[in-house]
Protein backbone atom coordinates (compact mmCIF):
# COMPACT_ATOMS: atom_id res chain seq x y z
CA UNK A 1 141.45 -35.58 11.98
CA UNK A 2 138.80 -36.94 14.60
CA UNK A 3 135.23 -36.26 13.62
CA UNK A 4 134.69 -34.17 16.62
CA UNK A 5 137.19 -31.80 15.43
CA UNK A 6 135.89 -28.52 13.66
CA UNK A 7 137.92 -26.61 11.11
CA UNK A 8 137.83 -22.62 11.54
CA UNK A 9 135.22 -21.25 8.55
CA UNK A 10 136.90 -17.54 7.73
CA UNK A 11 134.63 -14.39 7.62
CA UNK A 12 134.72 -14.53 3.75
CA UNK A 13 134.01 -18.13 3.48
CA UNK A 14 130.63 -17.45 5.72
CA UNK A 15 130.17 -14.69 3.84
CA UNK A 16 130.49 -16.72 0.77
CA UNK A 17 127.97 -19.33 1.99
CA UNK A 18 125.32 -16.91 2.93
CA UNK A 19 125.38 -16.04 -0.29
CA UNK A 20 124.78 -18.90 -1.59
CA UNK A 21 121.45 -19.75 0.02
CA UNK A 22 120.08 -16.34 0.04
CA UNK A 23 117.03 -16.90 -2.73
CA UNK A 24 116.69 -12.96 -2.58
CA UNK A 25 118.88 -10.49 -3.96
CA UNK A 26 118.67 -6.90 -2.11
CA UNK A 27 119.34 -3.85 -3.98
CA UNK A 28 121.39 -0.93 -2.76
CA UNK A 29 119.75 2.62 -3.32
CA UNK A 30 122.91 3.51 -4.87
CA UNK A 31 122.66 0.38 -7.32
CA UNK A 32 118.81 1.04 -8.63
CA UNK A 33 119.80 3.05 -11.91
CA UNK A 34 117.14 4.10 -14.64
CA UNK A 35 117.28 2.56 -17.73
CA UNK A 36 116.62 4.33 -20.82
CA UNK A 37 115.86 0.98 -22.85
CA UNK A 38 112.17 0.79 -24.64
CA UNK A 39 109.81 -0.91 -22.88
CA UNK A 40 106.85 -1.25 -25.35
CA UNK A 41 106.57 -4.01 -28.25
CA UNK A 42 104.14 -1.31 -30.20
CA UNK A 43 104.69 2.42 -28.54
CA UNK A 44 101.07 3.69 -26.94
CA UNK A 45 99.36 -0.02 -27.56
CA UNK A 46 101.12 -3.30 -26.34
CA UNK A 47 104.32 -3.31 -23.54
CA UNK A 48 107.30 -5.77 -24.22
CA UNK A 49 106.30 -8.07 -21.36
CA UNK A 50 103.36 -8.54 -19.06
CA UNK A 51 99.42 -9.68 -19.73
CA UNK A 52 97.17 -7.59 -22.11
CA UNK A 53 93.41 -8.60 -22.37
CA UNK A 54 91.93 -7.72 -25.69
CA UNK A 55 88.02 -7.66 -25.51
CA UNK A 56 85.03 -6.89 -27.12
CA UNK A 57 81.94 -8.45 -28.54
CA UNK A 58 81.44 -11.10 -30.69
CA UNK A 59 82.32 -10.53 -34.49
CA UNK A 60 83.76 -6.88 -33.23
CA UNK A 61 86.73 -7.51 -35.08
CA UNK A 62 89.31 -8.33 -32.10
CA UNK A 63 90.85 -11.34 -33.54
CA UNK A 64 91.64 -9.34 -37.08
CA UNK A 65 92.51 -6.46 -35.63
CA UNK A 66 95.05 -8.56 -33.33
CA UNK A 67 96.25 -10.47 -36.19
CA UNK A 68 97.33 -7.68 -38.50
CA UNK A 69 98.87 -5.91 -35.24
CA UNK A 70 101.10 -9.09 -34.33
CA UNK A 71 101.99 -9.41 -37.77
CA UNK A 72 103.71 -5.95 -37.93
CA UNK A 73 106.04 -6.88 -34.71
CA UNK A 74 106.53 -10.15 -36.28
CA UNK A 75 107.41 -8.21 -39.43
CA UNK A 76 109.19 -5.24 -37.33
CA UNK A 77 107.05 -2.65 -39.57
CA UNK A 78 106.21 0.41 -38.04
CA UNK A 79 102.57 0.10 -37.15
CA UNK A 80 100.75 3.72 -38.14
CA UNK A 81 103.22 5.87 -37.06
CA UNK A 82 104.07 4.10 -33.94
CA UNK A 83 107.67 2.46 -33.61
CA UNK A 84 107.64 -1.49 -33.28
CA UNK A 85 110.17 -3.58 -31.53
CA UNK A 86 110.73 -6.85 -33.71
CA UNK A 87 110.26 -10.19 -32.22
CA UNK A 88 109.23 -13.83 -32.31
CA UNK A 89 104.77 -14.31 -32.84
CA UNK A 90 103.29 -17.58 -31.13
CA UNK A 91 99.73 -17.28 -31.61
CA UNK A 92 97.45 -19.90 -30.13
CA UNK A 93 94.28 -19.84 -32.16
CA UNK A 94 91.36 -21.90 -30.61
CA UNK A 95 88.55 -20.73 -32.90
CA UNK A 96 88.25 -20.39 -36.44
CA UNK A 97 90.94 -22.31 -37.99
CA UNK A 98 90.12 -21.99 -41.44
CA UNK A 99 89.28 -18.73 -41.21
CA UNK A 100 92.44 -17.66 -39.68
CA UNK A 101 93.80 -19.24 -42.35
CA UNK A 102 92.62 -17.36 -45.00
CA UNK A 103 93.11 -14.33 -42.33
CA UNK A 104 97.04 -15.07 -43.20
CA UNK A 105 96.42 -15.96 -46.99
CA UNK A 106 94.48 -12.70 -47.54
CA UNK A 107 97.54 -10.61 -45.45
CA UNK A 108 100.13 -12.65 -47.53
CA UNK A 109 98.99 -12.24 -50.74
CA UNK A 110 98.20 -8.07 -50.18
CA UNK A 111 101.72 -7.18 -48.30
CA UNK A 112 104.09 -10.12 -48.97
CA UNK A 113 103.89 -10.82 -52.71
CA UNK A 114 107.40 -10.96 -54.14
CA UNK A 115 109.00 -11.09 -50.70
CA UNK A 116 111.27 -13.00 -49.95
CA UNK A 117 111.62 -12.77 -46.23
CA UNK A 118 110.86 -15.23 -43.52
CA UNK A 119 107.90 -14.44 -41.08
CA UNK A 120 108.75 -14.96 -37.83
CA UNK A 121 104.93 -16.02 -36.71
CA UNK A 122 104.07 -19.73 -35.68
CA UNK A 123 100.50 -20.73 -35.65
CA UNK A 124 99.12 -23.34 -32.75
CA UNK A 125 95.75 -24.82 -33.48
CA UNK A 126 95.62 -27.36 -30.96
CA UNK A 127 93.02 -27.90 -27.94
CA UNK A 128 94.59 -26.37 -25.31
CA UNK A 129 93.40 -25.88 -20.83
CA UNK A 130 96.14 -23.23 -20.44
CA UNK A 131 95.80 -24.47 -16.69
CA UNK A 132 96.42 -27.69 -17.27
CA UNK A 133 98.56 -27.80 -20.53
CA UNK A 134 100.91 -24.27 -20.11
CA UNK A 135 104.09 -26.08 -18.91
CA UNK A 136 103.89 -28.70 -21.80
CA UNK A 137 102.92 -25.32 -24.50
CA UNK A 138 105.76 -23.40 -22.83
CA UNK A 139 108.16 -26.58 -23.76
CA UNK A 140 107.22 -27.15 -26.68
CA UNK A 141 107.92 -23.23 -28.01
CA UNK A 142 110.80 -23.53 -26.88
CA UNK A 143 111.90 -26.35 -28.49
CA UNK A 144 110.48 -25.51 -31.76
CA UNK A 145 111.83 -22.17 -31.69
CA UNK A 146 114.90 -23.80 -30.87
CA UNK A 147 114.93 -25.79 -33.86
CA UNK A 148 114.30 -22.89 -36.18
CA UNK A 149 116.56 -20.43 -34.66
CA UNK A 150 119.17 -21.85 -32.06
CA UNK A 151 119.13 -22.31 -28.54
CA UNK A 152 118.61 -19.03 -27.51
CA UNK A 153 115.31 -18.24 -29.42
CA UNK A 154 112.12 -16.97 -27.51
CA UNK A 155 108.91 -15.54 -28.79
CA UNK A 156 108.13 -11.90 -27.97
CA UNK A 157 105.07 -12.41 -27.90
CA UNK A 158 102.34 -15.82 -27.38
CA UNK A 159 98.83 -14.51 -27.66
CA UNK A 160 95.95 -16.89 -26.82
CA UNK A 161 92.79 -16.23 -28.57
CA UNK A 162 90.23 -17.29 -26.88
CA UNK A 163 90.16 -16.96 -23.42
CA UNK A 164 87.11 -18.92 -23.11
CA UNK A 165 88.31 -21.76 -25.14
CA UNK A 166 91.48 -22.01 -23.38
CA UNK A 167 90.06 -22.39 -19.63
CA UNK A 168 88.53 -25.50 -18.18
CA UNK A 169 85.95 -24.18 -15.44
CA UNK A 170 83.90 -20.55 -15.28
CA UNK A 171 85.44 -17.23 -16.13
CA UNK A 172 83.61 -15.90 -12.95
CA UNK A 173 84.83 -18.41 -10.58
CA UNK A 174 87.56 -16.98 -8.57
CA UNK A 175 89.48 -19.95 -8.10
CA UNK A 176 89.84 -20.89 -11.50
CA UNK A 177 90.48 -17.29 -12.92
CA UNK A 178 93.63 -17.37 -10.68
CA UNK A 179 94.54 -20.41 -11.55
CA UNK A 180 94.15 -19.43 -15.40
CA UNK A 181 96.09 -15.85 -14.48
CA UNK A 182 99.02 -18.12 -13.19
CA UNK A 183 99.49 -20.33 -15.82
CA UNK A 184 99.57 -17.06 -18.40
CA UNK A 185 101.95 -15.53 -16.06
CA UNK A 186 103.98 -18.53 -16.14
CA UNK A 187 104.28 -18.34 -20.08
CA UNK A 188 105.49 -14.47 -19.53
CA UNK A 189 108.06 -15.39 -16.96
CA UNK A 190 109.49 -18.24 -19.12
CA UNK A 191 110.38 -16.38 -22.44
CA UNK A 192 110.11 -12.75 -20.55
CA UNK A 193 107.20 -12.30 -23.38
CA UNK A 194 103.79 -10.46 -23.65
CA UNK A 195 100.96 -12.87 -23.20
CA UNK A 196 98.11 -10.91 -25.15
CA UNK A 197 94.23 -12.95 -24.33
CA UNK A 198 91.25 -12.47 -26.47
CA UNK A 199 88.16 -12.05 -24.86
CA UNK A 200 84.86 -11.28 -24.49
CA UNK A 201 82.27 -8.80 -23.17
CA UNK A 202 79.65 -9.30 -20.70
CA UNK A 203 75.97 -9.22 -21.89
CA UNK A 204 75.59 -5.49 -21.65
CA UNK A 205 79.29 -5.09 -23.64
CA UNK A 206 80.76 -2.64 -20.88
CA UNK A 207 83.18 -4.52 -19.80
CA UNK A 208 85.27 -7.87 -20.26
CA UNK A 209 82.99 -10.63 -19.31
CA UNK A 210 83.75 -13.07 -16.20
CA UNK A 211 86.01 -12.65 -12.74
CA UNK A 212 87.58 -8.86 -12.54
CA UNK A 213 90.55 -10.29 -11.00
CA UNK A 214 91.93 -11.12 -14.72
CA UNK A 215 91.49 -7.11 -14.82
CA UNK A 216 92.94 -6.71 -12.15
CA UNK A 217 96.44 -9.09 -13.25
CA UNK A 218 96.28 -6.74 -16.82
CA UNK A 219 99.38 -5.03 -17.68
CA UNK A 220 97.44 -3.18 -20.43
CA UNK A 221 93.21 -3.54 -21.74
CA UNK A 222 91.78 -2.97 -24.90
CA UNK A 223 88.59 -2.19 -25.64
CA UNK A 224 87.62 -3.37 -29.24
CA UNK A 225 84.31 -2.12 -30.81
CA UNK A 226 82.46 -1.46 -34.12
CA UNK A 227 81.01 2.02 -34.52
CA UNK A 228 77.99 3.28 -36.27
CA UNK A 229 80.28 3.12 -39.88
CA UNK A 230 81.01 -0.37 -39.06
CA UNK A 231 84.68 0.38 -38.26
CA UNK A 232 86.82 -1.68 -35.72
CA UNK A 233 87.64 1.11 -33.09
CA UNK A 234 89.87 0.24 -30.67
CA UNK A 235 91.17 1.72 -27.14
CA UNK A 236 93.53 1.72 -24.50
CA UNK A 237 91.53 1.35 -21.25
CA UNK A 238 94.16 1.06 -19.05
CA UNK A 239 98.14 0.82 -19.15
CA UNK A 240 99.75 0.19 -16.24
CA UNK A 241 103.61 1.82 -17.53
CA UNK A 242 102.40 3.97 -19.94
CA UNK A 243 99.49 6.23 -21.47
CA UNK A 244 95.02 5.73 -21.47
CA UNK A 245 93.13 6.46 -24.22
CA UNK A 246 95.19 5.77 -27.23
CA UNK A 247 92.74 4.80 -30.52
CA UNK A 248 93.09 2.88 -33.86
CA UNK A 249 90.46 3.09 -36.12
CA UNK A 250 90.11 0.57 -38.98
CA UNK A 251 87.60 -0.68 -41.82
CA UNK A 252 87.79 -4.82 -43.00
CA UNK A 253 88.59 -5.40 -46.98
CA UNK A 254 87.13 -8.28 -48.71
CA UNK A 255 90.15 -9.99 -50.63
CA UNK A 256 89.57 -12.68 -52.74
CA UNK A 257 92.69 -15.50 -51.59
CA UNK A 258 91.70 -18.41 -53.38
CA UNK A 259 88.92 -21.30 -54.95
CA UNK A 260 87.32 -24.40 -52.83
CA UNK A 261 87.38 -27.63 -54.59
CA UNK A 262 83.64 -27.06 -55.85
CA UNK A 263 85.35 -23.86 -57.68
CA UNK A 264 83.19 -21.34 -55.14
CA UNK A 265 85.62 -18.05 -54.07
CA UNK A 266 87.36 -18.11 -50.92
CA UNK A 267 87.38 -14.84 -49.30
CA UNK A 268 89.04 -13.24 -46.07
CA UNK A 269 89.39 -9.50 -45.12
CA UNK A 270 92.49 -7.45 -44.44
CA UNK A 271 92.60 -4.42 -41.89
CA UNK A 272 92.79 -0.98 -43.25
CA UNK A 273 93.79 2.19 -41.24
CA UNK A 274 90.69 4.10 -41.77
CA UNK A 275 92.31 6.79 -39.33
CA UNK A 276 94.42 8.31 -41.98
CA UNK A 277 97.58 6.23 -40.86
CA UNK A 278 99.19 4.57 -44.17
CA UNK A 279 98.76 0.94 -44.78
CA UNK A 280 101.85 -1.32 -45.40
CA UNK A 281 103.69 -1.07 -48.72
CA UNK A 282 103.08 -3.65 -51.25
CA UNK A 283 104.95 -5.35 -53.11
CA UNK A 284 106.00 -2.77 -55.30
CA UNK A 285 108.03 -1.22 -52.53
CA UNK A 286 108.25 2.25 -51.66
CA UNK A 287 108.73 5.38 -53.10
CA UNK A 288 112.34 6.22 -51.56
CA UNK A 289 113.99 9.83 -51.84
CA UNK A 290 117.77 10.33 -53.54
CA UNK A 291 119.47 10.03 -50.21
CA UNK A 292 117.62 6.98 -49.32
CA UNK A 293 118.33 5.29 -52.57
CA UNK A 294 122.07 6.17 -52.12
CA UNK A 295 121.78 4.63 -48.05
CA UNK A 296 120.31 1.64 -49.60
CA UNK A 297 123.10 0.68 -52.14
CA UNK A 298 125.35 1.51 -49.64
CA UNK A 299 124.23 -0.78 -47.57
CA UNK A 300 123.73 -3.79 -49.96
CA UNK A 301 127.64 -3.10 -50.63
CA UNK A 302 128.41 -2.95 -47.17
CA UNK A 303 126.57 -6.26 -46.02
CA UNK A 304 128.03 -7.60 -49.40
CA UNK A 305 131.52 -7.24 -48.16
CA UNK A 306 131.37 -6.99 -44.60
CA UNK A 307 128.56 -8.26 -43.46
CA UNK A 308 127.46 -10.68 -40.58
CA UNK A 309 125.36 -13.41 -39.36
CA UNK A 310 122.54 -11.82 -37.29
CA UNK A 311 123.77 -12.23 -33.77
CA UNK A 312 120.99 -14.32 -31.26
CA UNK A 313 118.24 -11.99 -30.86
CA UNK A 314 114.68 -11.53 -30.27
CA UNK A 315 114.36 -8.32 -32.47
CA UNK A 316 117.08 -9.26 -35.25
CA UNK A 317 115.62 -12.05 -37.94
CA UNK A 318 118.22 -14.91 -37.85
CA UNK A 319 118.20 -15.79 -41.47
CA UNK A 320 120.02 -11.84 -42.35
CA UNK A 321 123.30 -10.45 -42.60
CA UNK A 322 123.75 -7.22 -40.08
CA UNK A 323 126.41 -4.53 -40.65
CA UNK A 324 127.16 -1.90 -37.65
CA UNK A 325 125.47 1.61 -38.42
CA UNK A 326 128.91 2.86 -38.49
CA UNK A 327 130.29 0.65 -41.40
CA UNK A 328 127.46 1.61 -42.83
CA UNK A 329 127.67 5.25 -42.48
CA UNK A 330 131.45 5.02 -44.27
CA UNK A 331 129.90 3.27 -47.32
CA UNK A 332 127.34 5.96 -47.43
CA UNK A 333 130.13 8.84 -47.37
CA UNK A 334 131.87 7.35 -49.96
CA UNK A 335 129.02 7.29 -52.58
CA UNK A 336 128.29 10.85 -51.55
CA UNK A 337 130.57 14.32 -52.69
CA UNK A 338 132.93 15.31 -50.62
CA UNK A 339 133.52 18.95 -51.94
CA UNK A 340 129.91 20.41 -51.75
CA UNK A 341 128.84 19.19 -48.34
CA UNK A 342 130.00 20.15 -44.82
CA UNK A 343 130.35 17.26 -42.14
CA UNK A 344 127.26 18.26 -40.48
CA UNK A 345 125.47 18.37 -43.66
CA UNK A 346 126.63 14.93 -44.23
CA UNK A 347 125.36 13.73 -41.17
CA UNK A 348 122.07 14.60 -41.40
CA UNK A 349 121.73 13.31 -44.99
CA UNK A 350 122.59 10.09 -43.29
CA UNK A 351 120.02 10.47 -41.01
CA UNK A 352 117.72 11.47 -42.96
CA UNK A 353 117.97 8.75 -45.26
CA UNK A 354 117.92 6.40 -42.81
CA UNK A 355 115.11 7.37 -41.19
CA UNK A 356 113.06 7.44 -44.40
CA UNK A 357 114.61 3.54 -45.01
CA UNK A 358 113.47 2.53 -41.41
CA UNK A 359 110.03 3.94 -42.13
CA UNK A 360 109.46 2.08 -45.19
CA UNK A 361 110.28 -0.62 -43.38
CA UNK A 362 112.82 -1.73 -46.23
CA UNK A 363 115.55 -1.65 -43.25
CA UNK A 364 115.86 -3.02 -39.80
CA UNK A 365 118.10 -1.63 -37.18
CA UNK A 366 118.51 -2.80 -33.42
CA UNK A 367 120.88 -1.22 -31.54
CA UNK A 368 123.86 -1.01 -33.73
CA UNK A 369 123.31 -3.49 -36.24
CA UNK A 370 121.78 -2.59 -39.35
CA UNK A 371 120.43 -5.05 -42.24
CA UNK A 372 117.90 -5.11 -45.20
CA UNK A 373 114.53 -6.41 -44.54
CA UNK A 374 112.76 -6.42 -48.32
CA UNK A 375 113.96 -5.42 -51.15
């Protein structure tokens, strides 16, 4: 064939190629479909994806408050009576470091005595210009994730507390403030993750201090204050996808975690729903019902004999065993009697039961798989 010669491209073949370098997909009307799957990490307060700015003043309580919070998703407890979506905790912490330490020991040795259950939640103490340094952060999660869980492993959440002591430049400068909402956006977009910021008020504490186009970029603000009882009171400002105005209330507990090397007491403080919202068992474990007790050894038999590594997920811990609710549900049956009970009746002992396991948090369920989180 001479080099002048052309060969005939078919319709579908074009076609084909147009595809190809289109960088923009469209969307029929007949192809955008609701979806019915959650979109919050904790229901009313945080979203599964997107920028949240925490703020308040100084010593308000933010960063404790924060803390216990991302510990429940890490954790997948139910935070006060608000369902939590389980995931993967990067927090970057750029002030305090021995206090957030003790933060953790005093949470640890309250909730997690005689545990034994893996915390998802990685601590970064490093110096850190989100600008300049968010490509080499968002690498290295990844790749330490990656080590602990498998390839597929991505936080649900990387929260960067402080805003001030991650930005090179002024917090009212325009310039830099976009640059600095980029680079957090770019962290979202790479793990499809909520980016939660810690910051502060302005000098007359009404509002977050610096450039309002951070405000602006916000996919949800929280206001974080102490009230006359010296409580942490917290609110929802603004939600872009979902409800204003939701409140926590909370009071600080002095717990002794430890001694220095000159024998003085090392203290830290724990958050306490002072709201009337229960706090997180201990390590006692819950009170359970008959039923629940009866859902419970039915499940330890059922992962015992038919259960599963947890399948690559942000909301299932890697290290358990998962069972499908239905498995489940047969084990269940066939601890239960037969001749008293109707089907429905059965049914909704299941339920109930499993709700009152899920509550506890001594169970963790995500979409059909089902396995124990504490004993």
């Amino acid at each position: 064939m001479r080099a002048t010669e052309m060969v005939p491209v078919s319709e579908l073949e074009r076609g084909e190629r147009q595809a190809q370098r289109r960088r923009f997909k469209l969307t029929p009307f007949s192809g955008i479909v609701l979806s019915s799957a959650p979109t919050y990490l904790v229901r009313k307060l945080l979203p599964m994806t997107g920028l949240a700015i925490i703020w308040g003043a100084a010593k308000c309580g933010k960063s404790f408050w924060l803390f216990d919070l991302l510990m429940h998703v890490a954790l997948g407890w139910s935070y006060r009576g608000r369902r939590v979506r389980q995931g993967i905790v990067v927090y970057v912490c750029l002030e305090g470091h021995l206090g957030f330490r003790a933060r953790k020991a005093a949470f640890e040795f309250e909730f997690l005595q005689g545990r034994d259950e893996a915390v998802p939640f990685f601590l970064v103490e490093a110096t850190l210009d989100l600008i300049g340094d968010h490509r080499a952060l968002i690498a290295d999660i990844r790749a330490e994730l990656r080590d602990h869980f498998g390839e597929d492993a991505s936080p649900a959440v990387v929260a960067i507390d402080t805003l001030n002591r991650s930005l090179v430049g002024s917090e009212s400068e325009d310039k830099a403030m976009a640059a600095y909402i980029r680079a957090a956006g770019a962290i979202q977009e790479a793990f499809g993750c909520l980016v939660p910021i810690v910051h502060h008020s302005g000098l007359d504490g009404s509002r977050p201090r610096g450039h309002t186009s951070l405000l602006g970029s916000a996919d949800v603000q929280i206001a974080v204050k102490r009230d006359a009882a010296d409580q942490i009171v917290t609110l929802v400002e603004y939600a872009k996808d979902g409800p204003d105005g939701d409140t926590t209330t909370s009071r600080l507990r002095v717990v002794e975690v430890g001694h220095d090397d000159e024998g003085e007491t090392i203290t830290s403080c724990v958050v306490e729903p002072a709201d009337g919202s229960a706090v997180p068992e201990k390590s006692a474990g819950p009170r359970l019902p008959k039923g629940a007790k009866i859902a419970l050894d039915a499940l330890r038999d059922a992962v015992a004999e038919m259960g599963k590594s947890a399948p690559a997920s942000n909301h299932i811990p890697p290290q358990v065993r998962v069972v499908s609710t239905e498995n489940w549900r047969k084990y269940f049956y066939s601890k239960t009697p037969t001749d008293t009970e109707t089907p429905r009746a059965r049914q909704l002992a299941f339920k109930r039961a499993a709700e009152a396991l899920q509550s506890a948090n001594v169970i963790g369920v995500w979409d059909d798989a089902v396995w124990i989180a504490r004993e």
